[in-house]
N, C-alpha and C. Protein backbone atom coordinates (compact mmCIF):
# COMPACT_ATOMS: atom_id res chain seq x y z
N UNK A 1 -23.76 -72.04 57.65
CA UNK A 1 -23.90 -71.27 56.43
C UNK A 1 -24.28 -72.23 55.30
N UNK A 2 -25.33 -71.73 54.26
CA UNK A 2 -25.75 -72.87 53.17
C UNK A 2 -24.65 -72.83 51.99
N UNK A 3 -24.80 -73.84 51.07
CA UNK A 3 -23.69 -73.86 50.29
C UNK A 3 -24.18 -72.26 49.37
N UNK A 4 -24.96 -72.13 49.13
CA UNK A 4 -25.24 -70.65 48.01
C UNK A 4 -24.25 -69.51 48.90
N UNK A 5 -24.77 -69.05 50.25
CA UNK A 5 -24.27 -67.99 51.08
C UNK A 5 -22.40 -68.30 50.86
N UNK A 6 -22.38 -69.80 51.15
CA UNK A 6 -20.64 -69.47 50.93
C UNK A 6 -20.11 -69.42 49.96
N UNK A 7 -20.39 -69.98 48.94
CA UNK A 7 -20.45 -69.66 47.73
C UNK A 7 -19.85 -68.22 47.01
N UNK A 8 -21.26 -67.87 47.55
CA UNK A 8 -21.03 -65.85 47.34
C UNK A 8 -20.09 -65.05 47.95
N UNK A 9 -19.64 -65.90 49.43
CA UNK A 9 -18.66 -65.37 49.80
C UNK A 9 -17.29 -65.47 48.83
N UNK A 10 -17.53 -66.59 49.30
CA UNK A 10 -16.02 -67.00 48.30
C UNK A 10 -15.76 -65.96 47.23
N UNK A 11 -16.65 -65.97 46.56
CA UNK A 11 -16.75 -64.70 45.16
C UNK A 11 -16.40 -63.37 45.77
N UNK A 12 -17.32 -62.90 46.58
CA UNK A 12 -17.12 -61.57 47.09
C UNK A 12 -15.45 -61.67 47.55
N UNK A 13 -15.00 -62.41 48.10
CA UNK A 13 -13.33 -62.77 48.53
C UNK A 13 -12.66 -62.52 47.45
N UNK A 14 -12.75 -63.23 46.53
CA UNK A 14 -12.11 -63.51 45.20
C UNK A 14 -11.88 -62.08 44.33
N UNK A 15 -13.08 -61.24 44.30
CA UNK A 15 -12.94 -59.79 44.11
C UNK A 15 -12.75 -58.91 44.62
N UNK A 16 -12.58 -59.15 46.40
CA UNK A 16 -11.63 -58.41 46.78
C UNK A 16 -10.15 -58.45 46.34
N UNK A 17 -9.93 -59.95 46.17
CA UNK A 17 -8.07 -60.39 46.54
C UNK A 17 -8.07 -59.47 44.52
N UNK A 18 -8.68 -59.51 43.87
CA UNK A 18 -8.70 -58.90 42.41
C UNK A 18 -8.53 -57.34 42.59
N UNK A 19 -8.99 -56.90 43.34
CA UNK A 19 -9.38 -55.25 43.57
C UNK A 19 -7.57 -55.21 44.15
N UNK A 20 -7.79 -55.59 45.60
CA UNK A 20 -6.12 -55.88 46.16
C UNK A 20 -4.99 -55.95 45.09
N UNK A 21 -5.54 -57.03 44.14
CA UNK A 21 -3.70 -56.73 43.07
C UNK A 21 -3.86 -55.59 42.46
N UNK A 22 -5.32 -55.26 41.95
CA UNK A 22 -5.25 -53.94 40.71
C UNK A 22 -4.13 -52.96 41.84
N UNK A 23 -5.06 -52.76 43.06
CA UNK A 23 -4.16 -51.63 43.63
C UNK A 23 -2.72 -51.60 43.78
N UNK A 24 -2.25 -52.59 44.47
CA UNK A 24 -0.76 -52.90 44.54
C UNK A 24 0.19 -52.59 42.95
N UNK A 25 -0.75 -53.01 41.88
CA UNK A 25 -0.33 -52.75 40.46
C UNK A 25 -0.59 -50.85 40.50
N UNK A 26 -1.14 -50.66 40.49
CA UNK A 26 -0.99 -49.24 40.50
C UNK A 26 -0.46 -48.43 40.86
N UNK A 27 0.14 -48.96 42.37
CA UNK A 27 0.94 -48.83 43.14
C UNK A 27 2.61 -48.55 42.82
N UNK A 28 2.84 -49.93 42.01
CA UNK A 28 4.03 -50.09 41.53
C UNK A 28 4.56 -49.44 40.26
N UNK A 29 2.98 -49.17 40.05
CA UNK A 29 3.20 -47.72 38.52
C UNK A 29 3.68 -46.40 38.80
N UNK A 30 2.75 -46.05 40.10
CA UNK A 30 3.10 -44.52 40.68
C UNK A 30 4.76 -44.75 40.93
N UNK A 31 5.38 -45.59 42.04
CA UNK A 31 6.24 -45.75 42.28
C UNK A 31 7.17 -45.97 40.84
N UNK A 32 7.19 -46.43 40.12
CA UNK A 32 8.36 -46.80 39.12
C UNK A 32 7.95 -44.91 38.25
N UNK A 33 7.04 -44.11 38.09
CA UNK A 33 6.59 -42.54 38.38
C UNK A 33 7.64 -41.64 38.47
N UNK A 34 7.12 -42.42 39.41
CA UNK A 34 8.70 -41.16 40.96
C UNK A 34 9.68 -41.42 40.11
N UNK A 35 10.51 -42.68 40.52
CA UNK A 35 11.41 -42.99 40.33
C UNK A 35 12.05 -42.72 38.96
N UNK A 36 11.57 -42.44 38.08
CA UNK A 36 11.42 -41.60 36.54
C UNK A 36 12.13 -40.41 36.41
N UNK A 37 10.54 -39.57 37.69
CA UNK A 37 11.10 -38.16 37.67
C UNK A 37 12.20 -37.68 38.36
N UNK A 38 12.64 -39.26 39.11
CA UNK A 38 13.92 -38.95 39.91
C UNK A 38 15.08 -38.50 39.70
N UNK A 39 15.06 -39.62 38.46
CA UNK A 39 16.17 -39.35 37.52
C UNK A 39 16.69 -37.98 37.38
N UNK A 40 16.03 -37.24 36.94
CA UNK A 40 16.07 -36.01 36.57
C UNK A 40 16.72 -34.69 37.83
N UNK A 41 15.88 -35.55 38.96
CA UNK A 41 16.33 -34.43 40.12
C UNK A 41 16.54 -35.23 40.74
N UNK A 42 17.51 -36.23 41.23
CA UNK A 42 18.49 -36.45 41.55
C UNK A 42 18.49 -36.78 43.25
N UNK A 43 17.43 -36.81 44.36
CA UNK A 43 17.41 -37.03 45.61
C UNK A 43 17.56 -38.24 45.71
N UNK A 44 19.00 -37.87 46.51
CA UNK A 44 19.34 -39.21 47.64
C UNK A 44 18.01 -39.72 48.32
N UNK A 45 17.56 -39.63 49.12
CA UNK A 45 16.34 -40.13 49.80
C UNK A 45 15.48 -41.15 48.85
N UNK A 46 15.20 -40.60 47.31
CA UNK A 46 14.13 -41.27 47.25
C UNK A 46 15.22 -41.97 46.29
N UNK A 47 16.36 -41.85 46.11
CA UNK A 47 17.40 -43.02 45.35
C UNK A 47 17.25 -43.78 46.14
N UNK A 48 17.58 -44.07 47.36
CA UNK A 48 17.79 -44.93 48.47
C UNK A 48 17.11 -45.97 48.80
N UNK A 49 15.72 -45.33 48.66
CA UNK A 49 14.62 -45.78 49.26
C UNK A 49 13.50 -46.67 48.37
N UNK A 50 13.53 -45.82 47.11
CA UNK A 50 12.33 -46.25 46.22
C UNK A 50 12.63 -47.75 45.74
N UNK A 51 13.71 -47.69 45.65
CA UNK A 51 13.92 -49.35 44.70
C UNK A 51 13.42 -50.46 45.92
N UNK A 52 13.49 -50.20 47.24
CA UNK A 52 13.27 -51.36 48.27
C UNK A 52 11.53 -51.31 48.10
N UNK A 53 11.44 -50.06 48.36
CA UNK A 53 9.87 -50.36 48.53
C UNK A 53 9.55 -51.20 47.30
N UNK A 54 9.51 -50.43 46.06
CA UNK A 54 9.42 -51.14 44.79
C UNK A 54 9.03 -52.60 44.86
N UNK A 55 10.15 -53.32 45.32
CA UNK A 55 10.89 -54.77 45.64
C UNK A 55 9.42 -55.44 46.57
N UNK A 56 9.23 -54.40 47.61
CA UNK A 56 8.65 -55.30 48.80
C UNK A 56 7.06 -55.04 48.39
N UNK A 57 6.85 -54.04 47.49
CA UNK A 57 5.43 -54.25 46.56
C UNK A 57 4.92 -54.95 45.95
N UNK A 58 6.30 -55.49 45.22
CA UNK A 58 6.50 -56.31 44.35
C UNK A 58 6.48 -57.66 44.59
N UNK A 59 6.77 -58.02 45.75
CA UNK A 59 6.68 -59.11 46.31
C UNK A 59 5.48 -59.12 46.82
N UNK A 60 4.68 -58.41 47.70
CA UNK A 60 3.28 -58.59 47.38
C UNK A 60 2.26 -58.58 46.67
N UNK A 61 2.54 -57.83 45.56
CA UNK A 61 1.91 -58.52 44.51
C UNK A 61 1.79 -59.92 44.09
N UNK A 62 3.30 -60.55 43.94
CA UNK A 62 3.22 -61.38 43.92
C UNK A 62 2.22 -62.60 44.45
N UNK A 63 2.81 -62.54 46.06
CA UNK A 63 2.00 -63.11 46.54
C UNK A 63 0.35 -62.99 46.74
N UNK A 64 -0.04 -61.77 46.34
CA UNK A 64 -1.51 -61.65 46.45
C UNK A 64 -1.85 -62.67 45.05
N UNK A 65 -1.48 -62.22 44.16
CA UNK A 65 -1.93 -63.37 42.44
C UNK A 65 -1.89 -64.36 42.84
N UNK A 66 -0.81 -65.36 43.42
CA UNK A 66 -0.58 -66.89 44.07
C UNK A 66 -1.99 -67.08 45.19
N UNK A 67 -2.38 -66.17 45.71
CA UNK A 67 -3.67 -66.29 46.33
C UNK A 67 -4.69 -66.51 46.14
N UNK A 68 -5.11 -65.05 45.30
CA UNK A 68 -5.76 -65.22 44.16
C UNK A 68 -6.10 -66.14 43.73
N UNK A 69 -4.94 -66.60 42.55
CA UNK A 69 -5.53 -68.11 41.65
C UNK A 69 -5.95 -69.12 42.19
N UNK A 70 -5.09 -69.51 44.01
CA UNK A 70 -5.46 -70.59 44.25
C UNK A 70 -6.81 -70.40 45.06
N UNK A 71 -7.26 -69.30 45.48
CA UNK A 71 -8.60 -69.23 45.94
C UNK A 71 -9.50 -68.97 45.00
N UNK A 72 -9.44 -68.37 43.38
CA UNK A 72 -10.10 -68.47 42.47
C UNK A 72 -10.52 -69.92 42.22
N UNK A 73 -9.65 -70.87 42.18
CA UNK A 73 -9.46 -72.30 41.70
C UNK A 73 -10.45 -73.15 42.73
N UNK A 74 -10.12 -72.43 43.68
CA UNK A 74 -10.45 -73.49 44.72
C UNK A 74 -12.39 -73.11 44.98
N UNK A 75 -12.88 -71.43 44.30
CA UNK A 75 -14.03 -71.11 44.73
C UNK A 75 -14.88 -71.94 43.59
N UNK A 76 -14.03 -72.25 42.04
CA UNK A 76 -14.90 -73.07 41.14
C UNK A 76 -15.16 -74.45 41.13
N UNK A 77 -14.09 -74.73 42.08
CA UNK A 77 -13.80 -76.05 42.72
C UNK A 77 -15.21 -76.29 43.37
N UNK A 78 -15.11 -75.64 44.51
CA UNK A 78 -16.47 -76.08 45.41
C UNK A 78 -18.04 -75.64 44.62
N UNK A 79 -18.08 -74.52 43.47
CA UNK A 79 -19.26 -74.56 42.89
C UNK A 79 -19.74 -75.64 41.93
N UNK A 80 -18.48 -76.28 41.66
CA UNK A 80 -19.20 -77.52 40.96
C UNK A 80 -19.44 -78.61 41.77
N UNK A 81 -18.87 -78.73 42.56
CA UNK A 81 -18.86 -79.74 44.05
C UNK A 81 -20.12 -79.85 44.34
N UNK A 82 -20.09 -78.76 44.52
CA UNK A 82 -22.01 -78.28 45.32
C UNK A 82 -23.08 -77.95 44.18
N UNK A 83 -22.72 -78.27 43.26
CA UNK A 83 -23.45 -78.05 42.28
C UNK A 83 -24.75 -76.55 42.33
N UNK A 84 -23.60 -75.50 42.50
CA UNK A 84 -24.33 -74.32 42.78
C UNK A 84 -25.10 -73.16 41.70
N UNK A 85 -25.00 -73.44 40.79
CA UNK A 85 -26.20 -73.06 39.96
C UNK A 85 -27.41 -73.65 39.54
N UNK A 86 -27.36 -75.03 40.09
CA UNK A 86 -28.55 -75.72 40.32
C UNK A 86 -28.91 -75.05 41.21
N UNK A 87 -28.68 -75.22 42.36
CA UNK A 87 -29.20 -74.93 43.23
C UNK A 87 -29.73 -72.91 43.52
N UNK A 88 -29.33 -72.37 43.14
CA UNK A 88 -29.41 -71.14 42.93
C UNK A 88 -30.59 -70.98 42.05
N UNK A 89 -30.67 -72.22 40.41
CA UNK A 89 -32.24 -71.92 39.67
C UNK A 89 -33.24 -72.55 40.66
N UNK A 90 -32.85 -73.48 41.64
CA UNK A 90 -33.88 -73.81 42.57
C UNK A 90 -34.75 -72.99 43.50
N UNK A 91 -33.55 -72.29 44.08
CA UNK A 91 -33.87 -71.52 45.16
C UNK A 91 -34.98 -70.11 44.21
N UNK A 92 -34.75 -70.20 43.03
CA UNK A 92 -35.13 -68.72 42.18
C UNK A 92 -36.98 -69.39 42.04
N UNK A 93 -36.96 -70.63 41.86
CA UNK A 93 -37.91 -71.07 41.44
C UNK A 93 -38.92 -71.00 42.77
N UNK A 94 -38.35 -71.42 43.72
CA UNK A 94 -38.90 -71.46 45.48
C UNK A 94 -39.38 -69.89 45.59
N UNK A 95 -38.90 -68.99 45.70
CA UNK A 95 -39.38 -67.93 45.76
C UNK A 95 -40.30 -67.63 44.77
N UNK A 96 -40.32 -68.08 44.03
CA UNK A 96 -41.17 -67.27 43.03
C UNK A 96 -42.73 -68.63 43.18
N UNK A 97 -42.92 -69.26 44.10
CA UNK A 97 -43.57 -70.36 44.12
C UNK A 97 -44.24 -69.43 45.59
N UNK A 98 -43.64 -68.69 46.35
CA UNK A 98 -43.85 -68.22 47.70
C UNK A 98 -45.28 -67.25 47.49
């Protein structure tokens, strides 16, 4: 694979693991939701239950951000490494030379 193609991956990765927290965050909105309207009506079941899930959402969230940053870090890392916007006005210039 050339350094541009992985490059883009990396990115395309990076906005998945971004898309991944939004959801999990949204997640933990609906859920803290419920748990609101719970109050009100009062089921054992989702007393029981909601605060764990909550917790174990929550903990993946976590860990998805710790991912995240360090694969964010690590994708700007290698674009300056590889000096990949050089190479990207290169490749723009090559084609347009074709």
């Amino acid at each position: 694979m050339d350094k541009i193609r992985k490059f883009e991956l990396m990115e395309k990765i990076v906005h998945e693991l971004e898309d991944l927290k939004n959801s999990q965050q949204a997640i933990i909105q609906k859920l803290g939701k419920i748990e609101v309207d719970n109050i009100d009506l009062g089921d054992k079941r989702l007393e029981k239950d909601l605060p764990d899930m909550h917790q174990r959402i929550s903990d993946n969230l976590d860990n998805i951000a710790s991912i995240l940053e360090d694969f964010a870090a690590q994708t700007t890392t290698y674009s300056s490494q590889n000096h990949i916007e050089e190479l990207k006005a290169q490749e723009a210039i090559d084609k347009l030379s074709e």
